[in-house]
PDB file of N, CA and C in Angstrom:
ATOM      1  N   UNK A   1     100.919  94.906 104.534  1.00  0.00           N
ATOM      2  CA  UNK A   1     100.001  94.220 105.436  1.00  0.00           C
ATOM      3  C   UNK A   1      99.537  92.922 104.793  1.00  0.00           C
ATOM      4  N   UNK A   2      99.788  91.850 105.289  1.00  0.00           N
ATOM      5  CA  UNK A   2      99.390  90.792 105.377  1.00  0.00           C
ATOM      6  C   UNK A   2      97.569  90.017 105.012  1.00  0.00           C
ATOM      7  N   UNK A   3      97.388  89.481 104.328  1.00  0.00           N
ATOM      8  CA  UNK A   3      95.709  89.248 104.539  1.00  0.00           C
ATOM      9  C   UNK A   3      95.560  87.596 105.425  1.00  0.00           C
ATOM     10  N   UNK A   4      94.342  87.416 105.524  1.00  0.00           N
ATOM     11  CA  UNK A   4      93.675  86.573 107.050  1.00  0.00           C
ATOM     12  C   UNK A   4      94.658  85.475 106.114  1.00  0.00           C
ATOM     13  N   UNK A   5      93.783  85.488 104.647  1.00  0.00           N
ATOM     14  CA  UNK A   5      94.034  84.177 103.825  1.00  0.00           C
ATOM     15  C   UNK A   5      95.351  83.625 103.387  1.00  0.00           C
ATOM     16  N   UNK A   6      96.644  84.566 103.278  1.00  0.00           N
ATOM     17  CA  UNK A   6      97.707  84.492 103.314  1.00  0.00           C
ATOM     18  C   UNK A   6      98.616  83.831 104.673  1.00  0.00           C
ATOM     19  N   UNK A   7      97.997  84.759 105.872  1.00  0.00           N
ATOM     20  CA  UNK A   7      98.322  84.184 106.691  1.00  0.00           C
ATOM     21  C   UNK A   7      98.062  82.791 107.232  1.00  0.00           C
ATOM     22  N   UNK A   8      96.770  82.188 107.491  1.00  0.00           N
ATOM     23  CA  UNK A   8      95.894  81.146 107.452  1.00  0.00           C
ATOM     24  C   UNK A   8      96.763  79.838 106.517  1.00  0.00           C
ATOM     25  N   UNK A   9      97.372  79.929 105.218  1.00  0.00           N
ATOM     26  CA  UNK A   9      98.051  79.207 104.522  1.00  0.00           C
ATOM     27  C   UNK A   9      99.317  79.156 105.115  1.00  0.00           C
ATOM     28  N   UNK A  10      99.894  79.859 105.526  1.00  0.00           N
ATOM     29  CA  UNK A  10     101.019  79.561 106.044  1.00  0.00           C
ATOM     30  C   UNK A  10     100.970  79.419 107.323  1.00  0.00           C
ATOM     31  N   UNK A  11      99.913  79.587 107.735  1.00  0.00           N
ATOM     32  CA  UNK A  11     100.141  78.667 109.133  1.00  0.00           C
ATOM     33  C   UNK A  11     100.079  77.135 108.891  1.00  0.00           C
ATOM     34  N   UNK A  12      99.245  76.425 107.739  1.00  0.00           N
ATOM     35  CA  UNK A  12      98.879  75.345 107.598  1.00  0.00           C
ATOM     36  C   UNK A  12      99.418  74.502 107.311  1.00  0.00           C
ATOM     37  N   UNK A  13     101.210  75.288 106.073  1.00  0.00           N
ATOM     38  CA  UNK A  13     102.127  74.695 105.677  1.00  0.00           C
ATOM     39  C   UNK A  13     103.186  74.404 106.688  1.00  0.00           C
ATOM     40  N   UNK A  14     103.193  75.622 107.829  1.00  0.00           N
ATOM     41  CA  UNK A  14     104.070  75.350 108.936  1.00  0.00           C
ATOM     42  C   UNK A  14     103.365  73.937 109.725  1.00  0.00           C
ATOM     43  N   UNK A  15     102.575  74.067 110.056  1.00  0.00           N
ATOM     44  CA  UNK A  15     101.945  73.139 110.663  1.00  0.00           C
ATOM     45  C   UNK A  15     101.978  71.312 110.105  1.00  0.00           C
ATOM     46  N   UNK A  16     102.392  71.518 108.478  1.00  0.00           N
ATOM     47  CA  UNK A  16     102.533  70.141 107.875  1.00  0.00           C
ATOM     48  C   UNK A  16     103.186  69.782 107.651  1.00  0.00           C
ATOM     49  N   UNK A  17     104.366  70.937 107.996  1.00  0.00           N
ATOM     50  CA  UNK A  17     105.798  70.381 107.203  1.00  0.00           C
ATOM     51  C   UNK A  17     106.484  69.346 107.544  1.00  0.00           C
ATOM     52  N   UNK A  18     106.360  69.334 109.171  1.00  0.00           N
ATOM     53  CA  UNK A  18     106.699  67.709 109.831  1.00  0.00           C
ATOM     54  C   UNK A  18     106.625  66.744 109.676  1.00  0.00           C
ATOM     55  N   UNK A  19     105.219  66.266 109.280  1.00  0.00           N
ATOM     56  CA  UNK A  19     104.509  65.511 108.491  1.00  0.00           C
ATOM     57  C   UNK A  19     104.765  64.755 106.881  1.00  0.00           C
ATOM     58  N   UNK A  20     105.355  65.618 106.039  1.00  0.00           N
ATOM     59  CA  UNK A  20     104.946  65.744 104.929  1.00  0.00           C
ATOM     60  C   UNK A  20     106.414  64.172 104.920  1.00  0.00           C
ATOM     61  N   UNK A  21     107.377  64.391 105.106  1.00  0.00           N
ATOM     62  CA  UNK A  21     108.686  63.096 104.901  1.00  0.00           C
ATOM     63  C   UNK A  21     107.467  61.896 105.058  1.00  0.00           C
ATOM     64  N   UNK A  22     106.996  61.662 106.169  1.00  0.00           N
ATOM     65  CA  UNK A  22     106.456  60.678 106.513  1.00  0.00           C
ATOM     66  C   UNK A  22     105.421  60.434 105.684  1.00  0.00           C
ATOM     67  N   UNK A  23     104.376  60.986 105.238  1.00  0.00           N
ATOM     68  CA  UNK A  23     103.423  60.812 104.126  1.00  0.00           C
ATOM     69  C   UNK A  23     103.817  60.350 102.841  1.00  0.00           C
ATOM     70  N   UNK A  24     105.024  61.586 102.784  1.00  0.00           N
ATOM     71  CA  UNK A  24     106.101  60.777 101.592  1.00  0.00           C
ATOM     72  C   UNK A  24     106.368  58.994 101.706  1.00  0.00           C
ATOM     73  N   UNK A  25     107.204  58.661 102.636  1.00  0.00           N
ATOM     74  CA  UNK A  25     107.593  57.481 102.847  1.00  0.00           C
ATOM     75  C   UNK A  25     106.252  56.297 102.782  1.00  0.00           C
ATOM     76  N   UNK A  26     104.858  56.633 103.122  1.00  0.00           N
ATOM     77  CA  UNK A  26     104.006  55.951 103.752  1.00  0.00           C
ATOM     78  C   UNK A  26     103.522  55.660 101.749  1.00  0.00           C
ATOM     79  N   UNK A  27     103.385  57.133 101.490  1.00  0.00           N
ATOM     80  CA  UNK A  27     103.465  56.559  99.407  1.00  0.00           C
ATOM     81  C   UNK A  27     104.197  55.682  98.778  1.00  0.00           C
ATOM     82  N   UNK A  28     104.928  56.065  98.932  1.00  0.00           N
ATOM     83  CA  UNK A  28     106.210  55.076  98.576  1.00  0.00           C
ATOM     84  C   UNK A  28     106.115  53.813  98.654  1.00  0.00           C
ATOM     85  N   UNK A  29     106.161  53.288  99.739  1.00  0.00           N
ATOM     86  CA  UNK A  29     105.889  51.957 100.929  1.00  0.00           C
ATOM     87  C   UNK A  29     104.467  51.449  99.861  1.00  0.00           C
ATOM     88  N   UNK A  30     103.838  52.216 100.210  1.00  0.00           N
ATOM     89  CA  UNK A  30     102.476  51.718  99.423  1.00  0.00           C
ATOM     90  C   UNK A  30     102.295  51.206  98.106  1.00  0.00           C
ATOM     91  N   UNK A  31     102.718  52.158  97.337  1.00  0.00           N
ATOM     92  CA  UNK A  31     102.990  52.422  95.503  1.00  0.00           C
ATOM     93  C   UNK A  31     103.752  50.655  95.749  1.00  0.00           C
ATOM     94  N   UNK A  32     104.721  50.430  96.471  1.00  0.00           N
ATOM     95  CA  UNK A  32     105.718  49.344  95.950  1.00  0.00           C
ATOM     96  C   UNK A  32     105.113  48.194  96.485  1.00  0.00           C
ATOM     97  N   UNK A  33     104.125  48.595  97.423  1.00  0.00           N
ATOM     98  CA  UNK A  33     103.520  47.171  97.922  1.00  0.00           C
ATOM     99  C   UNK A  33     102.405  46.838  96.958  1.00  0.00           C
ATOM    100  N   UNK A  34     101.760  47.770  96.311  1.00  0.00           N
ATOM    101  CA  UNK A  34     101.014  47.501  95.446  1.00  0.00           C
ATOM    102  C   UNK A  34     100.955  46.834  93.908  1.00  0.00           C
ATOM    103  N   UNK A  35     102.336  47.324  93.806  1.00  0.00           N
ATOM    104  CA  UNK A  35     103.038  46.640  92.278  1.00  0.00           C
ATOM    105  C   UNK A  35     103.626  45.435  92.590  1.00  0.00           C
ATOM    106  N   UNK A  36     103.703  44.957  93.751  1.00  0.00           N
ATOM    107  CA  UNK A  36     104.648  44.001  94.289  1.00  0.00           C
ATOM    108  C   UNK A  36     103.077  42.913  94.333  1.00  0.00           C
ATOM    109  N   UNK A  37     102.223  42.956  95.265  1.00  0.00           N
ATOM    110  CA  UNK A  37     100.912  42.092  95.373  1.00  0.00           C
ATOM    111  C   UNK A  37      99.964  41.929  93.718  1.00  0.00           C
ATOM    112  N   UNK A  38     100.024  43.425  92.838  1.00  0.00           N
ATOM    113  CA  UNK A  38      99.620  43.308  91.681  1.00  0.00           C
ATOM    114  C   UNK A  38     100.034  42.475  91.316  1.00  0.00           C
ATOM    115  N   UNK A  39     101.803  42.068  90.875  1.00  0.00           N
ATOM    116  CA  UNK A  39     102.470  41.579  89.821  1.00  0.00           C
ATOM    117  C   UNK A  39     102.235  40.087  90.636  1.00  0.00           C
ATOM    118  N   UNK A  40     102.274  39.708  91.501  1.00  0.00           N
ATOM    119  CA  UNK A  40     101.982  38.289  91.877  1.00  0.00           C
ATOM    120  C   UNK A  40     100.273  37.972  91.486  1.00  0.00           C
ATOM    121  N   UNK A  41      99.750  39.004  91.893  1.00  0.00           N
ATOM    122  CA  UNK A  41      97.992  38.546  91.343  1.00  0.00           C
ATOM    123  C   UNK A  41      98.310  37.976  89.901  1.00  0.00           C
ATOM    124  N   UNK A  42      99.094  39.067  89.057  1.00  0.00           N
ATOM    125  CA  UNK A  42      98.736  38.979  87.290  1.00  0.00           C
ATOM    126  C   UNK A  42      99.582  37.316  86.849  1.00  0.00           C
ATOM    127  N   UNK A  43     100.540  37.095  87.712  1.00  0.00           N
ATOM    128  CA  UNK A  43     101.548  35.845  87.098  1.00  0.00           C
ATOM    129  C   UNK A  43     100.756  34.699  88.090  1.00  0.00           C
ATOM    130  N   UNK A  44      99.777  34.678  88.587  1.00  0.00           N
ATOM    131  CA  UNK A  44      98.728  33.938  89.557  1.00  0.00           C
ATOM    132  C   UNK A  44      97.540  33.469  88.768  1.00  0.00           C
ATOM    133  N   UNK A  45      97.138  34.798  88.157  1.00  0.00           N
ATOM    134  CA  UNK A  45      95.864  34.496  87.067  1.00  0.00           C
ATOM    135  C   UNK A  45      96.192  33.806  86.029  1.00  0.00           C
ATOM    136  N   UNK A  46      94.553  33.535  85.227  1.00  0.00           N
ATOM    137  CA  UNK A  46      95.048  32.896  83.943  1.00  0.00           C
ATOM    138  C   UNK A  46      95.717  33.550  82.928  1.00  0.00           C
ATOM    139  N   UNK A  47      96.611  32.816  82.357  1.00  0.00           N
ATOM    140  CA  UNK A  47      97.695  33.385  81.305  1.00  0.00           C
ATOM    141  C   UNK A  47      96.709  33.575  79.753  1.00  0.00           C
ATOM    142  N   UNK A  48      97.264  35.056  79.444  1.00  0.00           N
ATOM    143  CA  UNK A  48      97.177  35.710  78.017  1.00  0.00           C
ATOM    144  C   UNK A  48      97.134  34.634  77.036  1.00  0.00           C
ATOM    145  N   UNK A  49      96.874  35.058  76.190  1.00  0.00           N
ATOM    146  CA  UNK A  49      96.678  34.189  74.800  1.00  0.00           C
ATOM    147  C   UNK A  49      98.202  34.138  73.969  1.00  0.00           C
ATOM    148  N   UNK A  50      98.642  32.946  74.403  1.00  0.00           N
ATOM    149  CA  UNK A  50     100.175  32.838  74.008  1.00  0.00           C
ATOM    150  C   UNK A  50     100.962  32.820  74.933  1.00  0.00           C
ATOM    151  N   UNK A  51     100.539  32.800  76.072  1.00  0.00           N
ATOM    152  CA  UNK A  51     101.489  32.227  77.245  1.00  0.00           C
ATOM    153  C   UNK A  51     100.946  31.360  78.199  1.00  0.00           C
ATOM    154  N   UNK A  52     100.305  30.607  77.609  1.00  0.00           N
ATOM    155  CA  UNK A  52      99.979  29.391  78.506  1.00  0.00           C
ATOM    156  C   UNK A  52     100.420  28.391  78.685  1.00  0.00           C
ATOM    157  N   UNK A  53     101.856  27.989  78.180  1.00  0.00           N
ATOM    158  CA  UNK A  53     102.525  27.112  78.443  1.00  0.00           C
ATOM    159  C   UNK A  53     104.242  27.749  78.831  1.00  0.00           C
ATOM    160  N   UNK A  54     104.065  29.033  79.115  1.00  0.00           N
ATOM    161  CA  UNK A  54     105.394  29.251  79.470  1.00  0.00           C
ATOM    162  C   UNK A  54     105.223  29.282  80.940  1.00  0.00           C
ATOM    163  N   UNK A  55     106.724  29.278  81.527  1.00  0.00           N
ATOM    164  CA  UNK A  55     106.469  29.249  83.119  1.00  0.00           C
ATOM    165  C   UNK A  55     106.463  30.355  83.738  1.00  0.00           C
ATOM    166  N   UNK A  56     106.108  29.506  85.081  1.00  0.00           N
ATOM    167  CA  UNK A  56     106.375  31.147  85.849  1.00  0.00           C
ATOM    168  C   UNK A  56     107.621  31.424  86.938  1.00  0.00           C
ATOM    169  N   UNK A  57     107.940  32.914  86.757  1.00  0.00           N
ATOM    170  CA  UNK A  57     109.535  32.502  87.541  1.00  0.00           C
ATOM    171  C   UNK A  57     109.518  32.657  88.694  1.00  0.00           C
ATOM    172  N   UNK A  58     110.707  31.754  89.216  1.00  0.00           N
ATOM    173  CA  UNK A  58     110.664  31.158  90.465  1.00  0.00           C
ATOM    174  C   UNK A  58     110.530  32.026  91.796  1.00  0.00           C
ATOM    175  N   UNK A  59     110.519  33.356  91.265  1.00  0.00           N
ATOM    176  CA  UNK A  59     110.304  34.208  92.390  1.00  0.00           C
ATOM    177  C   UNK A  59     108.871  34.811  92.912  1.00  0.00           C
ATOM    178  N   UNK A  60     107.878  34.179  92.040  1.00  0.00           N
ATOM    179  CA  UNK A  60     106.685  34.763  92.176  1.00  0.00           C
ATOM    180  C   UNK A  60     106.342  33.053  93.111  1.00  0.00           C
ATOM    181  N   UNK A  61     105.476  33.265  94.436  1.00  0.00           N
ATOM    182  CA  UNK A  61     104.506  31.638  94.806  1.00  0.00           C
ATOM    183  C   UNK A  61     103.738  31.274  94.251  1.00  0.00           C
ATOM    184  N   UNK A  62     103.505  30.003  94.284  1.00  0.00           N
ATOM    185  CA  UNK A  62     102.154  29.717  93.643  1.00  0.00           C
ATOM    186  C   UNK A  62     101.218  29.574  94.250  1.00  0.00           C
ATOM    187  N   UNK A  63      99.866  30.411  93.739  1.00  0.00           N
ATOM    188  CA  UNK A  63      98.716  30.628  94.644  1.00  0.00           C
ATOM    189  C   UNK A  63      97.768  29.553  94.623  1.00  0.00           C
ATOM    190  N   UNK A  64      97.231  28.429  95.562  1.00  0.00           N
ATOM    191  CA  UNK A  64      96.377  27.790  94.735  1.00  0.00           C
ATOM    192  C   UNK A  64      95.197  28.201  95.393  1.00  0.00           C
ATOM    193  N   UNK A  65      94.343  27.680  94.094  1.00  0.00           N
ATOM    194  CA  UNK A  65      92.248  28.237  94.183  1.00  0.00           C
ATOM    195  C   UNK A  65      91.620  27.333  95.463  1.00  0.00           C
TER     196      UNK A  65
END
């Protein structure tokens, strides 16, 4: 025999499983948009101590203030 709480969980996992690819994908999407807008903020800001005269590469824009 089965308990409420056993059952109750697996209704919840049935219920998400549809879901769950897409949540996946929506992380993903996110995580890379975030390292992608980070890494342009950090090569945007002022440069470290010892790279202030190197450039920046041509794939990042330049943001101006």
């Amino acid at each position: 025999m089965r308990s409420f709480a056993y059952m109750s969980l697996m209704e919840i996992q049935a219920a998400s499983a549809p879901y769950f690819s897409s949540i996946a994908v929506v992380g993903i999407v996110g995580f890379i948009a975030a390292v992608s807008i980070g890494s342009i903020a950090w090569y945007n800001s002022k440069r470290p101590a010892g790279w202030e005269n190197k450039e920046r590469p041509d794939i990042i824009p330049n943001v101006e203030k």
